[in-house]
N, C-alpha and C. Protein backbone atom coordinates (compact mmCIF):
# COMPACT_ATOMS: atom_id res chain seq x y z
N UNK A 1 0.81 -1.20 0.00
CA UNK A 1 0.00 0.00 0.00
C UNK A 1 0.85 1.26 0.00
N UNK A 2 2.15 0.85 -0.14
CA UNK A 2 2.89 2.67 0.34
C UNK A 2 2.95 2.87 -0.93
N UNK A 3 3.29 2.06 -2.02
CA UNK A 3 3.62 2.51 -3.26
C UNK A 3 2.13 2.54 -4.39
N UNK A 4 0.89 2.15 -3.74
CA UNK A 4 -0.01 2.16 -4.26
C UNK A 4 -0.89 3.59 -4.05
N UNK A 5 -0.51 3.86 -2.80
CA UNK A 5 -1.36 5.04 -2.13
C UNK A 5 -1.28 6.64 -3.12
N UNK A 6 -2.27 7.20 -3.30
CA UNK A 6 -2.72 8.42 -3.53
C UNK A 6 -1.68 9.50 -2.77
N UNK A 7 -1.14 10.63 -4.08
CA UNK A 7 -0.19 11.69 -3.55
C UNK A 7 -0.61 12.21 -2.62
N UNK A 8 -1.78 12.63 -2.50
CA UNK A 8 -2.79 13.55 -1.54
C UNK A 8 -2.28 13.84 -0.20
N UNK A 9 -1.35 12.19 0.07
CA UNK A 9 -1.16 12.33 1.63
C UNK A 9 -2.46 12.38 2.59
N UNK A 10 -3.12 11.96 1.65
CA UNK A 10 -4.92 11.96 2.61
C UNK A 10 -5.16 10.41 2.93
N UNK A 11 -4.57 9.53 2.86
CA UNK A 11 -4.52 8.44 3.22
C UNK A 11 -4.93 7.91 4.87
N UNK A 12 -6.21 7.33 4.86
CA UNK A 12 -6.46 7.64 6.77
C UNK A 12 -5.88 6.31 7.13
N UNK A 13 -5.85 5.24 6.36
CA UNK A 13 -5.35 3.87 6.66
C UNK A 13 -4.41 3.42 5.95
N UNK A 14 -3.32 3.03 6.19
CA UNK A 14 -2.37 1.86 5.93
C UNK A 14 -2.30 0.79 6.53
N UNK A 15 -1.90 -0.14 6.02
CA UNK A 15 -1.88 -1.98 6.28
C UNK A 15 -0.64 -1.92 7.57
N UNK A 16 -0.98 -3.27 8.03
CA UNK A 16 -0.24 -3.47 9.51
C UNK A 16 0.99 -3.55 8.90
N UNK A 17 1.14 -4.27 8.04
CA UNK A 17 2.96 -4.70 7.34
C UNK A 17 3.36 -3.28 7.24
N UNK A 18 3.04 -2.13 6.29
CA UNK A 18 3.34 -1.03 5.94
C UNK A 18 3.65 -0.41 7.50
N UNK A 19 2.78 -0.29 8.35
CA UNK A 19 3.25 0.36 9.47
C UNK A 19 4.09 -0.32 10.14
N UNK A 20 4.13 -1.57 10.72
CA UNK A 20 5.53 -2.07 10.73
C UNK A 20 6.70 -1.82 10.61
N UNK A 21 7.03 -2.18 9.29
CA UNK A 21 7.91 -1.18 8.83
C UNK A 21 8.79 0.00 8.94
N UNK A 22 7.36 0.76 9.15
CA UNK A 22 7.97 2.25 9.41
C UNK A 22 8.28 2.09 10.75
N UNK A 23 7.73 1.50 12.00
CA UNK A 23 7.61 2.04 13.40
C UNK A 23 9.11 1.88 13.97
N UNK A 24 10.12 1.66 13.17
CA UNK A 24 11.81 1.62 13.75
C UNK A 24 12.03 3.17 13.37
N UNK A 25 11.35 3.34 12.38
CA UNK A 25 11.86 4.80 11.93
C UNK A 25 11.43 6.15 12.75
N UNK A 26 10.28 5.36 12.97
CA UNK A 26 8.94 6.56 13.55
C UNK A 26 9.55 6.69 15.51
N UNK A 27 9.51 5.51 15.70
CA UNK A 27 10.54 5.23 17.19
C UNK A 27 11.83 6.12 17.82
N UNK A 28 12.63 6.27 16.05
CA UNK A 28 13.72 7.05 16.62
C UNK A 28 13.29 8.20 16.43
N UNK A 29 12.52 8.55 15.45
CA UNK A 29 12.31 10.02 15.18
C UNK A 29 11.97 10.62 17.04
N UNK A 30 10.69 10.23 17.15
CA UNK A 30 10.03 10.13 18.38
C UNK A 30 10.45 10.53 19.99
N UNK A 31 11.73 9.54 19.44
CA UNK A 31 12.45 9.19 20.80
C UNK A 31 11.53 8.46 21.61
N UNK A 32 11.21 6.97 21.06
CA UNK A 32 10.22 6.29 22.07
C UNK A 32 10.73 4.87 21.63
N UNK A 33 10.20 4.17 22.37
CA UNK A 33 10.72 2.69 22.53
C UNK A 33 10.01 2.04 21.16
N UNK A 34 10.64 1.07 20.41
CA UNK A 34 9.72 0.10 19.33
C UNK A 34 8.54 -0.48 20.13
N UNK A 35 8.39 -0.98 21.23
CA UNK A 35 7.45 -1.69 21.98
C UNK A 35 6.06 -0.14 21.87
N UNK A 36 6.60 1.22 22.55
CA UNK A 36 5.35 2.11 22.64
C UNK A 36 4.56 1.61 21.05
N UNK A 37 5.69 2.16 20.08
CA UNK A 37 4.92 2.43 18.42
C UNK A 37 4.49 1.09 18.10
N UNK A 38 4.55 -0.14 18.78
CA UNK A 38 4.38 -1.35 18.07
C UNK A 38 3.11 -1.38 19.20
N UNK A 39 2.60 -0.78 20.45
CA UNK A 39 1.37 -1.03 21.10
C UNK A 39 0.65 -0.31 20.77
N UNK A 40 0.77 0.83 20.16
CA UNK A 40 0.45 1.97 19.42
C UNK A 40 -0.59 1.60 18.00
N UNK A 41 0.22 0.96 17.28
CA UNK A 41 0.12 0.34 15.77
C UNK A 41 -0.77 -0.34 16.24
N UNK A 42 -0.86 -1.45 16.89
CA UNK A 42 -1.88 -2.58 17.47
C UNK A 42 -3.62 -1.66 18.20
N UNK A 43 -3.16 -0.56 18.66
CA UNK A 43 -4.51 -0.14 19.20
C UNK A 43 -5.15 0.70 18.48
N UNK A 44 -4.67 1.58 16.99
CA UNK A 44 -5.27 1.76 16.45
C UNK A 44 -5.58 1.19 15.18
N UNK A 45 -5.12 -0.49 14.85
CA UNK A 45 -5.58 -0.74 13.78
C UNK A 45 -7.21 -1.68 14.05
N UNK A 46 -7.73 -0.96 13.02
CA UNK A 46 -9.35 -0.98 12.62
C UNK A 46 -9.59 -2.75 12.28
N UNK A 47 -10.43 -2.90 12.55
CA UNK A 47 -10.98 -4.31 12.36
C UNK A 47 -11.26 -4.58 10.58
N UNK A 48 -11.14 -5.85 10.41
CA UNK A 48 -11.24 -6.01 8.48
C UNK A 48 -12.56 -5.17 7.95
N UNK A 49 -12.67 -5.25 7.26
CA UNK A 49 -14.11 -4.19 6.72
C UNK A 49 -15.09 -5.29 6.62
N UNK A 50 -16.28 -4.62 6.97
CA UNK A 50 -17.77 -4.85 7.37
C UNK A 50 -17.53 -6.30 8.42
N UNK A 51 -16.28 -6.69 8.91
CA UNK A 51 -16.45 -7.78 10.15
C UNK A 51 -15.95 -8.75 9.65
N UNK A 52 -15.42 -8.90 8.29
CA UNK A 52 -15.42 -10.60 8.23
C UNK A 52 -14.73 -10.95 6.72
N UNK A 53 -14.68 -9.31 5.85
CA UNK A 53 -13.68 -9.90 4.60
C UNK A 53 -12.65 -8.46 4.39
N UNK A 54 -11.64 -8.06 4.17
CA UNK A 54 -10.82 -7.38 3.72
C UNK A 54 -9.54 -7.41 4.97
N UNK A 55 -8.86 -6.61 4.81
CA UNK A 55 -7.42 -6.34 5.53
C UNK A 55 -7.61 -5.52 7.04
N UNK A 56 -7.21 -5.66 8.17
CA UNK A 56 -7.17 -4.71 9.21
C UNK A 56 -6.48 -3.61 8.61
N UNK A 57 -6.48 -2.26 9.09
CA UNK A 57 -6.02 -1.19 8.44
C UNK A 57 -5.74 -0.26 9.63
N UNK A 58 -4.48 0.14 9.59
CA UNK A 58 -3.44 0.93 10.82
C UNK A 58 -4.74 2.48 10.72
N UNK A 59 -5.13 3.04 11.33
CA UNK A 59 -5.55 4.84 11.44
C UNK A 59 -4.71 5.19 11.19
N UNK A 60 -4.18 5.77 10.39
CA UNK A 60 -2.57 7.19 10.32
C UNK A 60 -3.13 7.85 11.43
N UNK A 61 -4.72 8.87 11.29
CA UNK A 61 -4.33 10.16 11.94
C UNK A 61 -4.85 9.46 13.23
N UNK A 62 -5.67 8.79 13.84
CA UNK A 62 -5.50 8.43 15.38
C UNK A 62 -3.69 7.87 15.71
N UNK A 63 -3.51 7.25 14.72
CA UNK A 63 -2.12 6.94 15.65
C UNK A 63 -1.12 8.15 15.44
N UNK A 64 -1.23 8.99 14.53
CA UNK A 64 -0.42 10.05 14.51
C UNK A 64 -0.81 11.15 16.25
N UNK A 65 -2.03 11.31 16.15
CA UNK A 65 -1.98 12.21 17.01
C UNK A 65 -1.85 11.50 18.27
N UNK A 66 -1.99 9.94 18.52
CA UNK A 66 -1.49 9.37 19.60
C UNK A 66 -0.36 9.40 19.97
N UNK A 67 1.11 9.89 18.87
CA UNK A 67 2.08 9.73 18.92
C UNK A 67 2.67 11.06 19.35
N UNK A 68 1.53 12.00 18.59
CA UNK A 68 1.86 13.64 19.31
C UNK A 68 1.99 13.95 20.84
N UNK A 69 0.48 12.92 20.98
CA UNK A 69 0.06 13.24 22.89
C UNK A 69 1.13 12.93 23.55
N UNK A 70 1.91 11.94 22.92
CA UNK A 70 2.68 11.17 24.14
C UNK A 70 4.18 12.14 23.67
N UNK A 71 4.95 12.55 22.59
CA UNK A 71 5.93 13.01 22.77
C UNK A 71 5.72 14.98 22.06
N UNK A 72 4.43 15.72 22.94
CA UNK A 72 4.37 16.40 23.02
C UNK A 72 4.51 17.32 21.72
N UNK A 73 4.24 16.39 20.19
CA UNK A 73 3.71 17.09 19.17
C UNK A 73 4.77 17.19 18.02
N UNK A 74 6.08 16.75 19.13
CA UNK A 74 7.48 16.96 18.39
C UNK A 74 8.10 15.88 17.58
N UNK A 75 8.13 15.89 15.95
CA UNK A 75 8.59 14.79 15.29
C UNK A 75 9.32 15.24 14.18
């Protein structure tokens, strides 16, 4: 999905693998442990669509601004 996704940057969901990924990067930026961004990743990804067929899907902006609250906005 990173290389599929729309320029827009309006993207509200990415896939668990895709965030993955990033959360070593996002960790140091942060200055927070892989474990916070990896409990992080886990509490805001969304259940498969309509309950029962498609992909779980990470929130960008809940986990973004979860990531603000906790290191005070600075990334």
């Amino acid at each position: 999905d990173a290389i599929n996704t729309s320029t827009s940057n309006l993207e509200h969901e990415i896939s668990q693998a895709n965030a993955r990924i990033q959360a070593h990067r996002v960790a140091a930026k942060r200055q927070l442990s892989l474990g916070v961004v990896d409990g992080l990743i886990s509490k805001y990804t969304d259940a498969r669509g309509l309950g029962f067929s498609g992909e779980p899907g990470v929130n960008v902006l809940e986990l973004n601004l979860a990531l603000d609250r906790l290191t005070g906005g600075t990334h």
